[in-house]
C-alpha atoms as a PDB file:
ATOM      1  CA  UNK A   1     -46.499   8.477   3.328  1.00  0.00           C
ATOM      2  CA  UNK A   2     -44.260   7.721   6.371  1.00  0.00           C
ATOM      3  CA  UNK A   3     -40.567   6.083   5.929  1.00  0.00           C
ATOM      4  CA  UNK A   4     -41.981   2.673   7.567  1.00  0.00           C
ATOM      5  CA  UNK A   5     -44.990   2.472   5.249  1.00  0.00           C
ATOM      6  CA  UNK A   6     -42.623   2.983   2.146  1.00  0.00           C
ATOM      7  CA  UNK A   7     -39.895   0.999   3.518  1.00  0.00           C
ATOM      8  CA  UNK A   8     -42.892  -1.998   3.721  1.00  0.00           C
ATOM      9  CA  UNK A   9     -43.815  -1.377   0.016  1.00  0.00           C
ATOM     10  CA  UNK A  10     -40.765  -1.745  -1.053  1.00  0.00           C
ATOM     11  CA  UNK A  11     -40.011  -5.289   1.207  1.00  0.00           C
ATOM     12  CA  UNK A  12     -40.165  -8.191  -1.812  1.00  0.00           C
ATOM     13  CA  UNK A  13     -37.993 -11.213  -1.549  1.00  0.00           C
ATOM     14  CA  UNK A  14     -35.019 -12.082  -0.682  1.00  0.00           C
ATOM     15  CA  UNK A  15     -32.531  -9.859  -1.150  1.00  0.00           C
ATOM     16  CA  UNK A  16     -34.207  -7.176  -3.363  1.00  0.00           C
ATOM     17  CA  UNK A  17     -35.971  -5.336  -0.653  1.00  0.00           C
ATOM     18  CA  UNK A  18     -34.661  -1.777   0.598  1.00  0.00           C
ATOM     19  CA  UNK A  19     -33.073  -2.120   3.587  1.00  0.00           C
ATOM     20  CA  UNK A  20     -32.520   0.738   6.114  1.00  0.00           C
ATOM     21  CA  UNK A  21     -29.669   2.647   7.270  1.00  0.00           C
ATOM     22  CA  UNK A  22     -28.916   0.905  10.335  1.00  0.00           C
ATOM     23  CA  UNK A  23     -30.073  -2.364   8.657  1.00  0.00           C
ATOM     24  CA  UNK A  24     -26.933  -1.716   6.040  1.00  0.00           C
ATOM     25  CA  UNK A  25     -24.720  -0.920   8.745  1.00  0.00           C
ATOM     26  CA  UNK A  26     -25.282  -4.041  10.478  1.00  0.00           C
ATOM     27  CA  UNK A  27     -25.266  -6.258   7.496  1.00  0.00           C
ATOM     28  CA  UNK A  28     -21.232  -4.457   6.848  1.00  0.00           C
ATOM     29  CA  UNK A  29     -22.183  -2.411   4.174  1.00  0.00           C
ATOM     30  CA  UNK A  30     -20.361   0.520   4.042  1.00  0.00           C
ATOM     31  CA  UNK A  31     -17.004   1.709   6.421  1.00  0.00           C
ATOM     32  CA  UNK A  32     -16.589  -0.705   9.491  1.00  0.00           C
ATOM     33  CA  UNK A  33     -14.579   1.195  12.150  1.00  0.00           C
ATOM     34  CA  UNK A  34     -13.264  -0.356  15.547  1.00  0.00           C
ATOM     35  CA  UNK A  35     -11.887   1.011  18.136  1.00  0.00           C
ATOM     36  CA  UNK A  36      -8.448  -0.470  19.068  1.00  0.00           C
ATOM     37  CA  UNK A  37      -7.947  -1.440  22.800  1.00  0.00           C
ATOM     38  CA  UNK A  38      -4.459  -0.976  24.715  1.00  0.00           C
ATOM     39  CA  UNK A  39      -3.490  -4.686  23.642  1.00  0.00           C
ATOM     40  CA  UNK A  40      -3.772  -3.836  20.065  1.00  0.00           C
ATOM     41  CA  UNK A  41      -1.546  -1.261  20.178  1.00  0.00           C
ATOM     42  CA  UNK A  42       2.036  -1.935  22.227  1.00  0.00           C
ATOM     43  CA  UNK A  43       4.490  -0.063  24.430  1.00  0.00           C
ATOM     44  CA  UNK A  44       6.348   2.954  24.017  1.00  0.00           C
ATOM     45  CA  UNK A  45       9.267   0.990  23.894  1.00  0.00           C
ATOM     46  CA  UNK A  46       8.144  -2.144  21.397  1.00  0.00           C
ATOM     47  CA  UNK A  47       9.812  -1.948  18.264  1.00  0.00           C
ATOM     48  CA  UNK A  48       7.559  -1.559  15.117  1.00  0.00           C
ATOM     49  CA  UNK A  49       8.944  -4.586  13.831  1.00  0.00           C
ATOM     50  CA  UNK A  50       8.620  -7.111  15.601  1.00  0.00           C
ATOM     51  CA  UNK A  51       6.569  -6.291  18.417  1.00  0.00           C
ATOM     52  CA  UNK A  52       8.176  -7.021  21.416  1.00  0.00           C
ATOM     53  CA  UNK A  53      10.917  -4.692  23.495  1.00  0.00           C
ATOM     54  CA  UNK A  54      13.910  -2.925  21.531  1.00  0.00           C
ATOM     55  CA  UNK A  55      16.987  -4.932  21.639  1.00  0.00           C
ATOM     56  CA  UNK A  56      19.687  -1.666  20.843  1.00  0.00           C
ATOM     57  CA  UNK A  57      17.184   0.712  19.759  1.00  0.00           C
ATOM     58  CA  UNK A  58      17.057   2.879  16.809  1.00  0.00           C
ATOM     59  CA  UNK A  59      14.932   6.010  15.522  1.00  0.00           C
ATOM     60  CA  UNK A  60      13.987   7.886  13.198  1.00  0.00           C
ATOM     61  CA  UNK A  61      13.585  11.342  12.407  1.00  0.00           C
ATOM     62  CA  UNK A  62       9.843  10.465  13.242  1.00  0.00           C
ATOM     63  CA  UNK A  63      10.284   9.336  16.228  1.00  0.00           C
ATOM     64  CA  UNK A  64       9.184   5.704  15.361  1.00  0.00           C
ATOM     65  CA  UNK A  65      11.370   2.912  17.286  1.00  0.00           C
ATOM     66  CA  UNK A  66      12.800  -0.225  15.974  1.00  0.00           C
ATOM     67  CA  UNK A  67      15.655  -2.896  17.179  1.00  0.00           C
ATOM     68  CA  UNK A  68      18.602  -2.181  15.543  1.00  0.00           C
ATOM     69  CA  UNK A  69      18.601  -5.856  13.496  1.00  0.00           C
ATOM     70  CA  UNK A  70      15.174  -5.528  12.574  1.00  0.00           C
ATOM     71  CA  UNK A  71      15.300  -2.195  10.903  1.00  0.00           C
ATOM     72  CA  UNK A  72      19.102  -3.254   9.145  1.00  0.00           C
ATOM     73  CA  UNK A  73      17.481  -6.356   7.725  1.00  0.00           C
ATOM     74  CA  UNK A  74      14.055  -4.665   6.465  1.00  0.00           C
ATOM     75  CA  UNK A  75      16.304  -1.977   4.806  1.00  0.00           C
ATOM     76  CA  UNK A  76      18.357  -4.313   3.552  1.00  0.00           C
ATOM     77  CA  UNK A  77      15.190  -6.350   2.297  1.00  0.00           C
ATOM     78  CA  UNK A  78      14.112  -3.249   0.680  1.00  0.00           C
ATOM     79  CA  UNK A  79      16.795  -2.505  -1.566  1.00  0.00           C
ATOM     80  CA  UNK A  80      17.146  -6.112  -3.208  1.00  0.00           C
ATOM     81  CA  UNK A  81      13.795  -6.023  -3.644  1.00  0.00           C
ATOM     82  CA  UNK A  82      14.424  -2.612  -5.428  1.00  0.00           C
ATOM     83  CA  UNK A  83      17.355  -3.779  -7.383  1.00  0.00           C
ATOM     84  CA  UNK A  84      15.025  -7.160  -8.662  1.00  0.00           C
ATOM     85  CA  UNK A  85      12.360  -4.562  -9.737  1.00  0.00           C
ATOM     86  CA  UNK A  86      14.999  -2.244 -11.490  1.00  0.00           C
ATOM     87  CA  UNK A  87      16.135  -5.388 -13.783  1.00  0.00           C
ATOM     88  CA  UNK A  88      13.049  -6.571 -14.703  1.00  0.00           C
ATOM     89  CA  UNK A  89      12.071  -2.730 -15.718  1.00  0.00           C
ATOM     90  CA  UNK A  90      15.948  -2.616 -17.705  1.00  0.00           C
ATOM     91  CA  UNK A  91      14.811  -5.774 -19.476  1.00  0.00           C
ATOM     92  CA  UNK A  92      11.189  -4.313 -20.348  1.00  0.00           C
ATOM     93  CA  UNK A  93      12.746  -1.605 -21.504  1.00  0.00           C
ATOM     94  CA  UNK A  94      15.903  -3.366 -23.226  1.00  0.00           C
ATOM     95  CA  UNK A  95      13.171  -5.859 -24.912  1.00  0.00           C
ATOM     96  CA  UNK A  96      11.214  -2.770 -26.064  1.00  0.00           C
ATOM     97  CA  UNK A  97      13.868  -1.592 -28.294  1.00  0.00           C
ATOM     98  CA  UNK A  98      14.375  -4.472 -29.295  1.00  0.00           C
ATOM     99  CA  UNK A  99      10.856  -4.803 -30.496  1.00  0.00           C
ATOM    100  CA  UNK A 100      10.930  -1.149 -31.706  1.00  0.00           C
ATOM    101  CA  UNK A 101      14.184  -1.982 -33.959  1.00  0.00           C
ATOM    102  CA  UNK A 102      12.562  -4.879 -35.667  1.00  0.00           C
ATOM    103  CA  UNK A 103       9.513  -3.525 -36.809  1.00  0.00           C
ATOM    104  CA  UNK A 104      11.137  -0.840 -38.168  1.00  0.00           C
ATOM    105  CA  UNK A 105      12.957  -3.020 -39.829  1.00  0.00           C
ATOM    106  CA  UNK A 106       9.529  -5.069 -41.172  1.00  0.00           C
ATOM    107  CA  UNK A 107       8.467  -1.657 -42.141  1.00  0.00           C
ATOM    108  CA  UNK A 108      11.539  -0.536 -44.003  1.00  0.00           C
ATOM    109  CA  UNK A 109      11.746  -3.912 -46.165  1.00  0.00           C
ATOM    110  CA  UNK A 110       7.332  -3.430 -46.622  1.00  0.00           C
ATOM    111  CA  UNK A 111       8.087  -0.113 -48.154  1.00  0.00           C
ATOM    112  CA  UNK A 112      10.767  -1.629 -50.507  1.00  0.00           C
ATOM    113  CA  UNK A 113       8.839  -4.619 -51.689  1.00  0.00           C
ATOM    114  CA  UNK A 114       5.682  -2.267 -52.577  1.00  0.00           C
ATOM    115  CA  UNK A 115       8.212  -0.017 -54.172  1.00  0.00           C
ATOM    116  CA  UNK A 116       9.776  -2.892 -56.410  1.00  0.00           C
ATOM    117  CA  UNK A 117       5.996  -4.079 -56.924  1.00  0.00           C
ATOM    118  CA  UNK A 118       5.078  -0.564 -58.524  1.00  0.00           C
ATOM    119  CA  UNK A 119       8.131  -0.443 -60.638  1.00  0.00           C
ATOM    120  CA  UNK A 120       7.502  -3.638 -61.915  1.00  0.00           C
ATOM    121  CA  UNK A 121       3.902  -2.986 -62.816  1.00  0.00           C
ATOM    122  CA  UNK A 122       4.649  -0.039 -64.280  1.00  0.00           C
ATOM    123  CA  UNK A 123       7.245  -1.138 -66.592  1.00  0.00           C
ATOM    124  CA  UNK A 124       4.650  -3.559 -67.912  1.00  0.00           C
ATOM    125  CA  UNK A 125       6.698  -6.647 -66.664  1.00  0.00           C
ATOM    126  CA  UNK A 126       3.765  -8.897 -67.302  1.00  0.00           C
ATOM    127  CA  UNK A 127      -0.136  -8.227 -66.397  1.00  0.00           C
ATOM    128  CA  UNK A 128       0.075 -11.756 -64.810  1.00  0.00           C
ATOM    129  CA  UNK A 129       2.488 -11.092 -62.744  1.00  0.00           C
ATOM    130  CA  UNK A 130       1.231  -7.775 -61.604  1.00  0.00           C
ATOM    131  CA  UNK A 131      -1.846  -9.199 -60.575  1.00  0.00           C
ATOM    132  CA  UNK A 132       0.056 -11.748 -58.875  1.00  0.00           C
ATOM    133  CA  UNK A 133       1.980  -9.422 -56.542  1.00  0.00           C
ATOM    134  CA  UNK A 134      -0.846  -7.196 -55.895  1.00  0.00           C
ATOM    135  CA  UNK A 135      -3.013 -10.838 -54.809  1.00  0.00           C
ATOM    136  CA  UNK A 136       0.750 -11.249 -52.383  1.00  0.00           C
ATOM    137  CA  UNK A 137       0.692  -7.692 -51.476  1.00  0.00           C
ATOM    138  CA  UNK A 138      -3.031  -7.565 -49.822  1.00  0.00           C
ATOM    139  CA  UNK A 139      -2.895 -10.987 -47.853  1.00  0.00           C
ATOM    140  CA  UNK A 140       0.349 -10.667 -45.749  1.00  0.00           C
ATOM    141  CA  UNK A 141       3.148 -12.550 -48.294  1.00  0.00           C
ATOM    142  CA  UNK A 142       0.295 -15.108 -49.058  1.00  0.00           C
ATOM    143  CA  UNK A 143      -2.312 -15.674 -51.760  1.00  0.00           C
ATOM    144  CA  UNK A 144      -5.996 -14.833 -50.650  1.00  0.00           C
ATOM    145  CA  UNK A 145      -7.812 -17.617 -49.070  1.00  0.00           C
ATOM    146  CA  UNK A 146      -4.401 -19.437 -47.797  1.00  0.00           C
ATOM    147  CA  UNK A 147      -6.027 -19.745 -44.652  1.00  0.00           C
ATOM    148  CA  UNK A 148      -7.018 -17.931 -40.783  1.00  0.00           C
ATOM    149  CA  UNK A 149      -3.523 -16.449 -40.988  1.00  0.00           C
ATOM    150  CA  UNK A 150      -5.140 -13.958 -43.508  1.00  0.00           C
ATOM    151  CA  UNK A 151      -8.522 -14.045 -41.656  1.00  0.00           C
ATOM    152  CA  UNK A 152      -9.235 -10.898 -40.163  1.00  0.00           C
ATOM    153  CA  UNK A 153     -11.300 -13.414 -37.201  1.00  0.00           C
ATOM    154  CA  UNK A 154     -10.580 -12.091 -33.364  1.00  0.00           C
ATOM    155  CA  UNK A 155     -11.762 -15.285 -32.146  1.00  0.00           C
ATOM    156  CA  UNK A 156      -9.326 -17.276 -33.560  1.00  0.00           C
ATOM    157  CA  UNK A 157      -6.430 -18.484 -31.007  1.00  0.00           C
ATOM    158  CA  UNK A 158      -3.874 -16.646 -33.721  1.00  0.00           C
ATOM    159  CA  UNK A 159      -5.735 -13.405 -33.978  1.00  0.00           C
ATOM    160  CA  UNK A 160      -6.476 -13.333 -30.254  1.00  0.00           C
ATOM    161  CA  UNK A 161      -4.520  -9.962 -28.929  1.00  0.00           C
ATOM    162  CA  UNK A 162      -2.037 -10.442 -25.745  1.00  0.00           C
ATOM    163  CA  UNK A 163      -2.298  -7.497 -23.256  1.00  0.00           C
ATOM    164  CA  UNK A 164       1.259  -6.649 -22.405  1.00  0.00           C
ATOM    165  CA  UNK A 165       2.165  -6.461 -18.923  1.00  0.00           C
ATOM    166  CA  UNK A 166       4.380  -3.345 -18.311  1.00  0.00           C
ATOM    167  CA  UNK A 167       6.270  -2.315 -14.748  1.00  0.00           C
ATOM    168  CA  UNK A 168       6.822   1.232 -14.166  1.00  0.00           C
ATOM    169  CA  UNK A 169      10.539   2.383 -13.000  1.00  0.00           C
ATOM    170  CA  UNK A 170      10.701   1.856  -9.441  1.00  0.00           C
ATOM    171  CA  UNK A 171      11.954   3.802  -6.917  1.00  0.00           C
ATOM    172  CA  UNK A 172      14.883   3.026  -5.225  1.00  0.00           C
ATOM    173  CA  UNK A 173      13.776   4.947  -2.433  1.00  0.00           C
ATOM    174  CA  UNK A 174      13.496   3.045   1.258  1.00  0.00           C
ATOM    175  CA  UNK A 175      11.150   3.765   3.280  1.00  0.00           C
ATOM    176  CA  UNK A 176       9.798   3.466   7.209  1.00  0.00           C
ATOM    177  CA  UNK A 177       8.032   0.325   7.431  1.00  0.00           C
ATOM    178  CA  UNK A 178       5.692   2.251  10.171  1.00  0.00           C
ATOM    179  CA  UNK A 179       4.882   5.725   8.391  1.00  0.00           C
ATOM    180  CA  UNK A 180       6.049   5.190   4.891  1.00  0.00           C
ATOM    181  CA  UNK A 181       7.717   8.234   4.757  1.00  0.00           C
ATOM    182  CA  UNK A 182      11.606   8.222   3.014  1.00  0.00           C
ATOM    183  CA  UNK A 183      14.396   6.633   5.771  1.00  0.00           C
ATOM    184  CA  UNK A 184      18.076   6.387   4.912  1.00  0.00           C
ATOM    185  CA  UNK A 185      20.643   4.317   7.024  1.00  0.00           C
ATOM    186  CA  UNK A 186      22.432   7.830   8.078  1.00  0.00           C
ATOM    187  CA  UNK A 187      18.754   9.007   9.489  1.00  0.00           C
ATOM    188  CA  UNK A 188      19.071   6.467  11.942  1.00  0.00           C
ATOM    189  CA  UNK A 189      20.789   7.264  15.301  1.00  0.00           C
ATOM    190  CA  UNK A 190      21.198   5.499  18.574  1.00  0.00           C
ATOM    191  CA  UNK A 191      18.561   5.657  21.743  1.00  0.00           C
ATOM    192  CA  UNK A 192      19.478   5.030  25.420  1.00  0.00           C
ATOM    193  CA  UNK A 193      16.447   4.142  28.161  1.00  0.00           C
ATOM    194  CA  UNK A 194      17.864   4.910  31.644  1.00  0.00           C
ATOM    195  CA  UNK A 195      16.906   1.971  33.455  1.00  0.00           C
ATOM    196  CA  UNK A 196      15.450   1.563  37.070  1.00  0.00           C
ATOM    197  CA  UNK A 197      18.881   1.186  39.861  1.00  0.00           C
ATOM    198  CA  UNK A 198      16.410  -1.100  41.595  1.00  0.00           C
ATOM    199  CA  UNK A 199      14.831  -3.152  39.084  1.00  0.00           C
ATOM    200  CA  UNK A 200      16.470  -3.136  35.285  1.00  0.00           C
ATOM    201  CA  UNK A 201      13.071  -3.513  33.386  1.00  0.00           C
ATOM    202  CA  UNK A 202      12.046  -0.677  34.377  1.00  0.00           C
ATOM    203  CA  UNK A 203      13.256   2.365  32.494  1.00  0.00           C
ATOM    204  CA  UNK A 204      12.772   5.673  34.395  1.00  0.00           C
ATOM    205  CA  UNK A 205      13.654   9.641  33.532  1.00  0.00           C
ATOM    206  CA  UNK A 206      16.907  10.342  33.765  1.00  0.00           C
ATOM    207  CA  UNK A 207      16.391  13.290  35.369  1.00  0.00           C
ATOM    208  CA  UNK A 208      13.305  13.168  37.642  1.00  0.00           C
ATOM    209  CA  UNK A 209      13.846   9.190  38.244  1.00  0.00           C
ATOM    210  CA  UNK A 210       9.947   9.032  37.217  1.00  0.00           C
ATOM    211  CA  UNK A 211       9.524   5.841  35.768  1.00  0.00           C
ATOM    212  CA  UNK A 212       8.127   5.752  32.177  1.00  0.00           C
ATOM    213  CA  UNK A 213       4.519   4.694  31.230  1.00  0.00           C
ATOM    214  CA  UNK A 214       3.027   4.330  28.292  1.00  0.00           C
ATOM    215  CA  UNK A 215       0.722   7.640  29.679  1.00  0.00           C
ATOM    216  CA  UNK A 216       3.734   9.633  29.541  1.00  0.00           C
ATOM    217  CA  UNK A 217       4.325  11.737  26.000  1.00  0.00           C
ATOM    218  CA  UNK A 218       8.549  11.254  25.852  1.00  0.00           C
ATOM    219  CA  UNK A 219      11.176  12.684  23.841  1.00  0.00           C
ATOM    220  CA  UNK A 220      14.542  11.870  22.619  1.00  0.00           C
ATOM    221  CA  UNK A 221      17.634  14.118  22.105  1.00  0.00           C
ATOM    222  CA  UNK A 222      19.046  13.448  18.710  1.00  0.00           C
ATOM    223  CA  UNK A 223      22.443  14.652  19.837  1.00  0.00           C
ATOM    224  CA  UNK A 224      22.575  12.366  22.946  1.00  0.00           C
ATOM    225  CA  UNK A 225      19.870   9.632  23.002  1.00  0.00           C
ATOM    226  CA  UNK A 226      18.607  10.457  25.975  1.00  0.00           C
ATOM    227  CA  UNK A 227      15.117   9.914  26.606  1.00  0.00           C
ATOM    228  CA  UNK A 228      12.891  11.100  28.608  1.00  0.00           C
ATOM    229  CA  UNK A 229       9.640  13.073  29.529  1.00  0.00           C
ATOM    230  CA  UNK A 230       8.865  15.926  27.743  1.00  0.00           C
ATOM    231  CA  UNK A 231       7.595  17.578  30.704  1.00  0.00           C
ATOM    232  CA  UNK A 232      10.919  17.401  31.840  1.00  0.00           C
ATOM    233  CA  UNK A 233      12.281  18.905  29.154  1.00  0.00           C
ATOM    234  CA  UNK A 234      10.142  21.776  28.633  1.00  0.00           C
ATOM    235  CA  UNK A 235      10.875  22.864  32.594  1.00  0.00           C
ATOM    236  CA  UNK A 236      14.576  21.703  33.251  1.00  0.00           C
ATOM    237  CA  UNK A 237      16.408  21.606  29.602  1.00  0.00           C
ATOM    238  CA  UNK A 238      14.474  23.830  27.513  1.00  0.00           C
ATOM    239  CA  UNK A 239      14.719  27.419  29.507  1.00  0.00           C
ATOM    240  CA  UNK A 240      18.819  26.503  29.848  1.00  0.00           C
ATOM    241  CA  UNK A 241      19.343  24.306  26.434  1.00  0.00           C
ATOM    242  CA  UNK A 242      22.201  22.150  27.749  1.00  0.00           C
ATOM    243  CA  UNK A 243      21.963  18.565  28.975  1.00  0.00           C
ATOM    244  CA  UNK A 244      24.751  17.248  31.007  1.00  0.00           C
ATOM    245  CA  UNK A 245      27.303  20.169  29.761  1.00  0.00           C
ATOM    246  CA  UNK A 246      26.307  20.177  25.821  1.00  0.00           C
ATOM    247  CA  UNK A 247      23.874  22.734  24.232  1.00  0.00           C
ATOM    248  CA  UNK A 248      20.464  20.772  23.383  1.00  0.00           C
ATOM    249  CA  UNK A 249      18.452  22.754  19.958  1.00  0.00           C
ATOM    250  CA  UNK A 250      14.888  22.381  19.665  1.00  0.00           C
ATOM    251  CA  UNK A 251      15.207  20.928  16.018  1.00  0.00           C
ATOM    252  CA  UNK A 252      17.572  18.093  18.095  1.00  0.00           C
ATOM    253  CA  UNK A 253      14.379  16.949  20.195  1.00  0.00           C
ATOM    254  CA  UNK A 254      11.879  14.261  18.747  1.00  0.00           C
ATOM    255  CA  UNK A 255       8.914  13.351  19.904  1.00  0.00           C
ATOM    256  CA  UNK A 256       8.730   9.509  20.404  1.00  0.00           C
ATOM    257  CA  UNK A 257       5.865   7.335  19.463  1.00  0.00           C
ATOM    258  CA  UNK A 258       3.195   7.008  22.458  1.00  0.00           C
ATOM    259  CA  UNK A 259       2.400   3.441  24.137  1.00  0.00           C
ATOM    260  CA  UNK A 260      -1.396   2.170  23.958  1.00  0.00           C
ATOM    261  CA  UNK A 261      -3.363   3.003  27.109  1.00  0.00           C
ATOM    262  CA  UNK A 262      -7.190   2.363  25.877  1.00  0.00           C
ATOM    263  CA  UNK A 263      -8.450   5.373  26.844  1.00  0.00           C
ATOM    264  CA  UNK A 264     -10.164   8.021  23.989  1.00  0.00           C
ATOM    265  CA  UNK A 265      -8.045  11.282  25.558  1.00  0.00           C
ATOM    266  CA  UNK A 266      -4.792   9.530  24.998  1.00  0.00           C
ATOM    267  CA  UNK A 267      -5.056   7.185  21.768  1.00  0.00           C
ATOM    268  CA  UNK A 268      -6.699   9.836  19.684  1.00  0.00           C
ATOM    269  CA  UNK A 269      -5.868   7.884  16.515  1.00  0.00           C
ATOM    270  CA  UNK A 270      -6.388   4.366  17.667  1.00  0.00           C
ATOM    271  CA  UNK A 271      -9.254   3.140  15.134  1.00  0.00           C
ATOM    272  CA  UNK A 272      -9.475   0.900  12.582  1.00  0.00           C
ATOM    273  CA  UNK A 273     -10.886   1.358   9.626  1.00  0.00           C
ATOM    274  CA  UNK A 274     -12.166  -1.083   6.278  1.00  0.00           C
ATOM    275  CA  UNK A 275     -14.617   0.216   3.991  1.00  0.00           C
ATOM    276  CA  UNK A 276     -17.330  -2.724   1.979  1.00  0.00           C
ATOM    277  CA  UNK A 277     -18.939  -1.528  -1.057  1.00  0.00           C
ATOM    278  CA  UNK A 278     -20.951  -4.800  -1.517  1.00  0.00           C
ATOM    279  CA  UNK A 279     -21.385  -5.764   2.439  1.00  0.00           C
ATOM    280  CA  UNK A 280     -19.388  -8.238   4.305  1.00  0.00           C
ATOM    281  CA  UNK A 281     -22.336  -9.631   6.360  1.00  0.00           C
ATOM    282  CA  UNK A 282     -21.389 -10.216   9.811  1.00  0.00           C
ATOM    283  CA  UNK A 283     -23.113 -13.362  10.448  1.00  0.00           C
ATOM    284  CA  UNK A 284     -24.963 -12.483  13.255  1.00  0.00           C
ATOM    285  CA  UNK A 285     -27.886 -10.428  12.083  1.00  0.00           C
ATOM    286  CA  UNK A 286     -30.477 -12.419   9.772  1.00  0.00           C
ATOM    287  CA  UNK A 287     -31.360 -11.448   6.213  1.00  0.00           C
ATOM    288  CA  UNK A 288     -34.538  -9.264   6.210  1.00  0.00           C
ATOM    289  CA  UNK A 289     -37.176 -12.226   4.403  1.00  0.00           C
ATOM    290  CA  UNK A 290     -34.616 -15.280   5.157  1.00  0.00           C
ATOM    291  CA  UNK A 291     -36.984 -15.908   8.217  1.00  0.00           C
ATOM    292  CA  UNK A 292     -40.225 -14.418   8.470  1.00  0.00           C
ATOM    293  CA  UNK A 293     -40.562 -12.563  11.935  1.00  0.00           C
ATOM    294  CA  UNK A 294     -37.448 -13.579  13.391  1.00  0.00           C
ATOM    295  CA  UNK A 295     -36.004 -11.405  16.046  1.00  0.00           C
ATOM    296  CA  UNK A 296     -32.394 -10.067  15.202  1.00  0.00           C
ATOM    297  CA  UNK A 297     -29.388 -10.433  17.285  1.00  0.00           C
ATOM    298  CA  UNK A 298     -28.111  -6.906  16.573  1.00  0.00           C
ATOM    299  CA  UNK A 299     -31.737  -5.960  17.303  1.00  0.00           C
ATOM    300  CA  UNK A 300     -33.213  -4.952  14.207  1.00  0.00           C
ATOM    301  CA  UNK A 301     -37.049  -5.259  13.772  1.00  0.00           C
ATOM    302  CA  UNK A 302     -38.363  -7.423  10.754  1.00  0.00           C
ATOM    303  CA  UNK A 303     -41.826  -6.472   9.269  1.00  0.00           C
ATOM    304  CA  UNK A 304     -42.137  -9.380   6.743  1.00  0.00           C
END
């Protein structure tokens, strides 16, 4: 028996019938991926932050950009934030002592009063009596059939347990807002675009006078700032390893982030990705048995 034939055995109503690969896909079951365009994606020179050109540029060791004020106010953001999580872990941790210390306590002054209640049944103190501390003993401090405090009921509002919420030390770690990776304040150094003689937008290789596109993979010199193409670095400064009279390292040069173009060879990485374990729906292709017959928009062919 063909796929089609079982795939029409199995068709029922609405909602319970199998429903094909492609008819899953374009329903938004599964991973949705889209391709970003070049508007999605920025400049080479946008910081990561807010989007629009550096103002005093900064990067880090990964070569991700930012505007000096954004990145100082994010890491300052991210160590109060920190610091807030650190006290409320202290207290947790203060108030679980605490907690720790008084039931030991309950325990300690338990162990006594069953102690003094053996002794004193022992020494024959009075059968009554006995019997009345073993009847105080087994409900809690009360005599049976006090009331629900002595219940052993869950669905009372008294016996109902509370699921303690506890936070986990944080780390006072900050990180890149772009990669996530580890940044300190002393990782961050200084980056200077040579601009365009002619027209100051523009920001060109200091070197070749190329202008810079977001086609072009650049680098920066850690040492200097400088930016510029890495072609022109691998041809004039590498073989030599000294820009404008100081000696340039290859663990000094960083590769900067690359500008959006929209085309596949360049933005290798430029997809988006959100996976549906139930299905999203995307509203445009009908329900296999909501209408009997009806042509798809995504194209899919009913057999209802």
């Amino acid at each position: 028996m063909g796929r089609g034939q079982r795939h029409s055995k199995n068709a029922g109503a609405m909602g319970t019938e199998a429903l094909s690969y492609n008819e899953r896909k374009a329903l938004g079951f599964g991973t949705v991926q889209e391709r970003l365009g070049k508007d999605a994606q920025g400049n080479f020179d946008d910081c990561n932050l807010t989007n629009a050109r550096v103002i005093q540029p900064m990067c880090t060791p990964g070569g991700v950009l930012y505007s000096k004020e954004a990145i100082l106010k994010n890491l300052l953001a991210q160590k109060r934030e920190n610091k807030r999580k650190l006290r409320l872990w202290e207290e947790q941790e203060q108030n679980r002592r605490d907690t720790e210390a008084e039931n030991a306590l309950v325990e300690e002054e338990e162990r006594k009063e069953a102690f003094l209640r053996a002794q004193e049944h022992r020494s024959g103190a009075g059968a009554g009596a006995g019997v009345q501390a073993e009847a105080v003993g087994s409900s809690g401090g009360e005599p049976k059939g006090t009331g629900g405090e002595s219940m052993r009921a869950f669905w009372l509002p008294s016996k109902t347990p509370e699921a303690s919420v506890s936070v986990g030390k944080p780390s006072m770690v900050c990180r890149c807002p772009a990669s996530g990776k580890k940044l300190k304040l002393k990782d961050l150094f200084s980056v200077t675009f040579a601009r365009d003689p002619e027209d100051a937008s523009k920001y060109i290789d200091p070197i070749t006078k190329d202008e810079l596109s977001n086609k072009d993979t650049l680098v920066v010199i850690r040492t200097s700032g400088t930016v510029m193409k890495k072609k022109t670095y691998e041809k004039l400064v590498k073989p030599d390893g000294i820009l404008n009279g100081a000696a340039v390292s290859e663990k000094d040069v960083i590769e900067l982030q690359k500008g959006g173009t929209g085309f596949a060879a360049h933005d290798k990485n430029a997809s988006a990705k959100k996976h549906y374990s139930v299905g999203m729906g995307s509203g445009l292709a009908d329900l296999r048995g909501q209408n009997a017959s009806a042509s798809s928009r995504f194209g899919l062919s009913f057999a209802n």
